[in-house]
Protein backbone atom coordinates (compact mmCIF):
# COMPACT_ATOMS: atom_id res chain seq x y z
CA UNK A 1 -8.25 8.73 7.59
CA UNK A 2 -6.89 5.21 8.09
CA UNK A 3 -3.14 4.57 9.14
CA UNK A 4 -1.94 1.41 7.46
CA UNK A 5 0.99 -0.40 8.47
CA UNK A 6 2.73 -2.18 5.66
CA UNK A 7 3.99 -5.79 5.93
CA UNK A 8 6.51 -6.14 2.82
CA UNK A 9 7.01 -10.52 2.04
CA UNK A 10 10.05 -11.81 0.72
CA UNK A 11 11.17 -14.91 0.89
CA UNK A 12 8.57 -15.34 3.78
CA UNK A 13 10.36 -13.10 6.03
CA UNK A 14 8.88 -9.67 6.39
CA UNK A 15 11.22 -6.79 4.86
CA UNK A 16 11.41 -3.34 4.11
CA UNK A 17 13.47 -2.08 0.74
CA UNK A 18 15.03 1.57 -0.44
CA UNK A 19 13.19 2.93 -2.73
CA UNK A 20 11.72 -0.78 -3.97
CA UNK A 21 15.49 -2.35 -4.84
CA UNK A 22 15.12 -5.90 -4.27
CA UNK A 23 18.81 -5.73 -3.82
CA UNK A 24 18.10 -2.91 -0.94
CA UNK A 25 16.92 -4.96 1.06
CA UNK A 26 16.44 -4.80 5.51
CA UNK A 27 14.66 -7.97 7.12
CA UNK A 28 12.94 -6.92 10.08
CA UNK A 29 11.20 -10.00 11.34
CA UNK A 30 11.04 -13.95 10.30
CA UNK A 31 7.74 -14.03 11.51
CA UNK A 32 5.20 -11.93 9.06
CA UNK A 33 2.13 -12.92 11.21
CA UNK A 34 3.84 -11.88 14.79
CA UNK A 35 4.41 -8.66 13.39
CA UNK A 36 0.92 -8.42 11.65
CA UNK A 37 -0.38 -8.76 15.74
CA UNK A 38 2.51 -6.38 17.13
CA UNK A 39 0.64 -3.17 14.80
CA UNK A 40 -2.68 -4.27 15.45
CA UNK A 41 -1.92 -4.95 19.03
CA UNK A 42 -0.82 -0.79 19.08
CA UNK A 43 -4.04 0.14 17.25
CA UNK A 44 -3.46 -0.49 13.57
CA UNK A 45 -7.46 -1.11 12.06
CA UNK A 46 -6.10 -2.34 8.89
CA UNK A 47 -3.18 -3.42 7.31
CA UNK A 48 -1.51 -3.38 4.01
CA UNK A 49 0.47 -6.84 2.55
CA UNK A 50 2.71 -6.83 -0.43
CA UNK A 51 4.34 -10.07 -2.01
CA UNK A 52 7.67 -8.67 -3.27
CA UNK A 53 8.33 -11.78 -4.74
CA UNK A 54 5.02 -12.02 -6.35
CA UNK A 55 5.30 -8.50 -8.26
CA UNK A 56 8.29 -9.07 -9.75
CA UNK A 57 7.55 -12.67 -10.84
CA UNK A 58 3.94 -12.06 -12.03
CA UNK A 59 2.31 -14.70 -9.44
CA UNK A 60 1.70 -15.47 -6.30
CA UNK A 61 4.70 -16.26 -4.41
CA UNK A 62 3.94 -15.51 -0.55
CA UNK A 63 0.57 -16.77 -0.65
CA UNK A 64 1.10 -18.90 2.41
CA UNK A 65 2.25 -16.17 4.58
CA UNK A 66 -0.19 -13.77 3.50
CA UNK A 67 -3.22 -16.04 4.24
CA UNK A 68 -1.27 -17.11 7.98
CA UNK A 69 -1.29 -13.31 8.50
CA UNK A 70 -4.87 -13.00 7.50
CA UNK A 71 -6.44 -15.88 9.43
CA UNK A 72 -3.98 -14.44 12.62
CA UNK A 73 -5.57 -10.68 12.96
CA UNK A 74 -9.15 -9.55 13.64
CA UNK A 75 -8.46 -6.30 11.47
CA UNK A 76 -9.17 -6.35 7.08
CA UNK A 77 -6.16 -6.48 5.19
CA UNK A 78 -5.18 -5.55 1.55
CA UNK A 79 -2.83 -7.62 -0.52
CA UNK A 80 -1.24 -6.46 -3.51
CA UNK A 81 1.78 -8.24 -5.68
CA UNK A 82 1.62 -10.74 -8.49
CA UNK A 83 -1.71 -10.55 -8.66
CA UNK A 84 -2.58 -10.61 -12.53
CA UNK A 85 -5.33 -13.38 -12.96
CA UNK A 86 -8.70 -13.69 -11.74
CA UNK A 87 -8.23 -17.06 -10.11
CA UNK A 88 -5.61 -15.00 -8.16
CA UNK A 89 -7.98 -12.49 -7.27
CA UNK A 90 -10.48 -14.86 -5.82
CA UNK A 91 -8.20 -17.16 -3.74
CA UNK A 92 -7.05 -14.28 -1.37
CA UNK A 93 -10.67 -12.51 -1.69
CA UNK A 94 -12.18 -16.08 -0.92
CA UNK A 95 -9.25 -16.85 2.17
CA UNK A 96 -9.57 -13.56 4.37
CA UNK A 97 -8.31 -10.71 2.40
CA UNK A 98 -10.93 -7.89 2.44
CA UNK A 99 -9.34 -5.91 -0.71
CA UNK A 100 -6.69 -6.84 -3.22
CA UNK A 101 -4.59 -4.17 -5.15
CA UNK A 102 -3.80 -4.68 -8.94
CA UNK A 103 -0.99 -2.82 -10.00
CA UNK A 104 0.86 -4.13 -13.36
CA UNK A 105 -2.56 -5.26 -14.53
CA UNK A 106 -4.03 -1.86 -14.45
CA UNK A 107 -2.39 -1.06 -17.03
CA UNK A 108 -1.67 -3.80 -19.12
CA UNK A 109 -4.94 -5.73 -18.92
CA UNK A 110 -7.63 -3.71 -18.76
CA UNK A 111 -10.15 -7.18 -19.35
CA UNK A 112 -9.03 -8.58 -15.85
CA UNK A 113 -9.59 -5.29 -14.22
CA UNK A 114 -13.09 -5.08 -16.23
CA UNK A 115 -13.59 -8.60 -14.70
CA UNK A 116 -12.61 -8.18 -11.20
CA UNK A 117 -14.21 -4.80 -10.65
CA UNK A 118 -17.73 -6.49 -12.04
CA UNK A 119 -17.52 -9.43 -9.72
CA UNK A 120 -15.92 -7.58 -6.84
CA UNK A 121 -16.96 -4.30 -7.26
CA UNK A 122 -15.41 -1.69 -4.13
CA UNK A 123 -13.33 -4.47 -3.73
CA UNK A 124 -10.39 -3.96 -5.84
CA UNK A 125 -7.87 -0.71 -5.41
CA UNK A 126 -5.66 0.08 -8.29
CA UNK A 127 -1.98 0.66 -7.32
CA UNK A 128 -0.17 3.60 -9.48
CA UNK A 129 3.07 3.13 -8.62
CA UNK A 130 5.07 6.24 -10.46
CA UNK A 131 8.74 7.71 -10.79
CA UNK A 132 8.98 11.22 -12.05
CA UNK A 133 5.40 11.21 -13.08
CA UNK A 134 5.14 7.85 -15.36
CA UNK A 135 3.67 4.74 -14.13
CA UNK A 136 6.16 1.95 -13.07
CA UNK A 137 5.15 -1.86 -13.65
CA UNK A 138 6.42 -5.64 -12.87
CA UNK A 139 7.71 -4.56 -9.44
CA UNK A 140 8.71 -1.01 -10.24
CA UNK A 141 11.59 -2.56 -12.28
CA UNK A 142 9.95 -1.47 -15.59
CA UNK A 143 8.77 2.38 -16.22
CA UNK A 144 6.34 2.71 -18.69
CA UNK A 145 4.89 5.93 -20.70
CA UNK A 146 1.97 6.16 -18.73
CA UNK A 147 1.45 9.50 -16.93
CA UNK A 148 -0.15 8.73 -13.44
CA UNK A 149 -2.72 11.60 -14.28
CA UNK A 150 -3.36 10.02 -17.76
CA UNK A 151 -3.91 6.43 -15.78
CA UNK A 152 -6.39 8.03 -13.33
CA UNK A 153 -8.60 9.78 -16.15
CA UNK A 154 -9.12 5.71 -17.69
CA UNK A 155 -10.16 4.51 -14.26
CA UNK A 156 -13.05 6.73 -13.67
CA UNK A 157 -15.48 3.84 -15.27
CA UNK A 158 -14.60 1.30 -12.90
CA UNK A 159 -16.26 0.84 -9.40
CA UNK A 160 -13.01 0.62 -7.49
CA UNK A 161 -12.70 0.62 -3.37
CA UNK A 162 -9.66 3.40 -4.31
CA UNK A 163 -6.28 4.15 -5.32
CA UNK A 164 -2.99 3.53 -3.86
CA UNK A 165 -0.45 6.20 -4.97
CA UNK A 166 3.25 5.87 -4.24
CA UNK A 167 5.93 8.10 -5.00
CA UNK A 168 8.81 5.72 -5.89
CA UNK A 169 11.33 8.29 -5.39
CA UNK A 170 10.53 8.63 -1.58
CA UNK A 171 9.67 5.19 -0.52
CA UNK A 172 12.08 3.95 1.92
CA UNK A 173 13.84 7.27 2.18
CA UNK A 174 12.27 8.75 5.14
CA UNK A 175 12.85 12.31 3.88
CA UNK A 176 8.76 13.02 3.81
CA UNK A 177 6.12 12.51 1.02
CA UNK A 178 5.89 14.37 -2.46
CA UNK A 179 2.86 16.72 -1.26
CA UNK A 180 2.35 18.27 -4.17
CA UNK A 181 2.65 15.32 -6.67
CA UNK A 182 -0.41 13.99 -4.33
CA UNK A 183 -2.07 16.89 -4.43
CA UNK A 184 -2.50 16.44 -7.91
CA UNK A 185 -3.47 12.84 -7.72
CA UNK A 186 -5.97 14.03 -5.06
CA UNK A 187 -6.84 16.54 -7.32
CA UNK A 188 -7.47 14.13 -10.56
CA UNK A 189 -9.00 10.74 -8.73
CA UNK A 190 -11.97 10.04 -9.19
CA UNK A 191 -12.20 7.74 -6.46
CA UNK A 192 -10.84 8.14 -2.83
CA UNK A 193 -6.94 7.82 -2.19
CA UNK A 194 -4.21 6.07 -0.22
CA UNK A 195 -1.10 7.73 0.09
CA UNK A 196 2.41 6.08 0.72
CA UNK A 197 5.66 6.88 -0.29
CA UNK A 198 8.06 8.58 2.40
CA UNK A 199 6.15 8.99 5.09
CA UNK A 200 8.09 9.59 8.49
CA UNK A 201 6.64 12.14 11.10
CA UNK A 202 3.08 12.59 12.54
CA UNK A 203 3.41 16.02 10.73
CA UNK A 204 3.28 14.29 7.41
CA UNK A 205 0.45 12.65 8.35
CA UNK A 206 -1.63 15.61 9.39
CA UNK A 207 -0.20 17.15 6.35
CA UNK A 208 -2.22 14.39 3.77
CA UNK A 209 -5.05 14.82 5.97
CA UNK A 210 -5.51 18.33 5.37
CA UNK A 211 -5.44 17.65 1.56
CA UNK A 212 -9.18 16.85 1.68
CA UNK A 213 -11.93 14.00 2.61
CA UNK A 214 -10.55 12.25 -0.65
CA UNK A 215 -7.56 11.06 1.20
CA UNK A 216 -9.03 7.87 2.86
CA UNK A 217 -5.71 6.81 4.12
CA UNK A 218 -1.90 7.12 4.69
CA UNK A 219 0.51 3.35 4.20
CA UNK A 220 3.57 3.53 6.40
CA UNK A 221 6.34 1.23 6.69
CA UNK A 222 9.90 2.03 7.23
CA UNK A 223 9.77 4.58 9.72
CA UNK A 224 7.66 2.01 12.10
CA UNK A 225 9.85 -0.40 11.92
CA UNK A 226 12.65 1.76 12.71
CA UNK A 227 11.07 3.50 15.29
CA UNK A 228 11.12 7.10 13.79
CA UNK A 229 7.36 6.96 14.24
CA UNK A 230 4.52 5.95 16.54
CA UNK A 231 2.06 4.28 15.31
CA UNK A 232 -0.34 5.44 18.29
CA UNK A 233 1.14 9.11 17.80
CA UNK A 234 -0.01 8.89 13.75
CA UNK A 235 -3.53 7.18 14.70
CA UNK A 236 -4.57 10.36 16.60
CA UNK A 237 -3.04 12.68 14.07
CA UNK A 238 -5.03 10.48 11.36
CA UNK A 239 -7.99 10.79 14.40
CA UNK A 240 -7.41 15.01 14.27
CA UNK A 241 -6.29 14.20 18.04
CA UNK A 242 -2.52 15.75 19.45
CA UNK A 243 -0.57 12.63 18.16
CA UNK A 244 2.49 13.82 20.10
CA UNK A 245 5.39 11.93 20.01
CA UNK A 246 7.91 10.52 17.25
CA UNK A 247 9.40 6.81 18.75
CA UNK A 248 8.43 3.91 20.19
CA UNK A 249 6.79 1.51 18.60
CA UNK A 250 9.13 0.15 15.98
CA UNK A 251 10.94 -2.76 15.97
């Protein structure tokens, strides 16, 4: 099970929010690609990019820092954001980025993620972003009637690389993930899953690893960058090793 550290854009500066309030906002670095080298210089394999901006606009907006950070590490990354067109798709496929995450366009256009998943198939994750059960677009700033269960029964068809589940309600909070809403997920997907969403201790970790070889990773952020967890510590719970201690590496 992969560890993935998250590096949230906005602005160009890399942030963190509470429970994704653009208004909720902490900066933790001005320097997206220096901290893209700080996790992979502790061990992280792979990391996971989000353009803030980008999901709430419905485009691109930290393009330029995402592709610096790509060309700057020797590790894949995913990017995920404002990406809702194909020609989107293939710019950061075509400039370093191993995967790209469609979110919004999951569920409201079904023909781009027909289109994407034929010309890039294992390639594309879906992100189900959900509050209380029901699917949030545009940034999590609009909740839709989607069920995430519903959502994950219409994806079976498509050859996707995975699914990206996050528990709105716990993201940023540091109070642990929703175990049993991904259990279900877990449960339902037809394809492996990435869990993120609250996740604070190397327990919770080794807790979503024991929910089965269907969990094919775990996306921290806030509790690395304030030091509640180490990353090395959450690698070799990930690796089924000790993964002792709880600070460190944040900054």
């Amino acid at each position: 099970m992969l560890v993935i550290p998250a590096i949230d854009l906005k602005e160009g500066r890399c942030v963190r929010l509470r429970q994704g309030d653009l208004r909720q906002e902490t900066v933790y670095s001005d320097d997206p690609p220096d901290m893209a080298r700080h996790w992979v210089a502790l061990g992280a394999t792979f990391l996971h990019l989000v353009d803030l901006d980008g999901a709430v606009e419905g485009r691109p907006r930290n393009r330029a820092s995402i592709e610096a950070i790509a060309k700057s590490v020797s590790v894949p990354v995913q990017i995920g954001g404002g990406i809702r067109t194909l020609d989107a798709i293939r710019s950061y496929l075509g400039n370093g980025a191993a995967r790209v995450v469609l979110g919004t366009a999951v569920l409201e256009n079904r023909d781009l993620l027909d289109a994407a998943c034929t010309e890039f198939p294992d390639r594309i994750l879906a992100g189900i972003d959900a509050r209380n059960g029901r699917v949030a677009v545009k940034g999590w700033t609009s909740l839709s009637e989607m069920s995430a269960v519903r959502l994950l029964d219409e994806l079976a068809q498509y050859p996707l690389a995975g699914v990206i589940y996050t528990d709105i309600s716990k993201d940023g909070m540091l109070e642990g993930p929703n175990l049993s809403g991904l259990k279900e997920i877990v449960a339902r997907s037809p394809v492996p899953v990435i869990a993120s969403g609250g996740i604070c201790r190397v327990e919770d970790i080794r807790a979503i690893k024991a929910l089965g070889d269907r969990i094919a990773g775990a996306i921290v952020g806030k509790a690395l960058y304030d030091g509640k967890l180490d990353l090395r510590a959450a690698l070799a719970a990930a690796a089924g090793g000790a993964g002792g201690g709880a600070r460190g590496d944040g900054r």
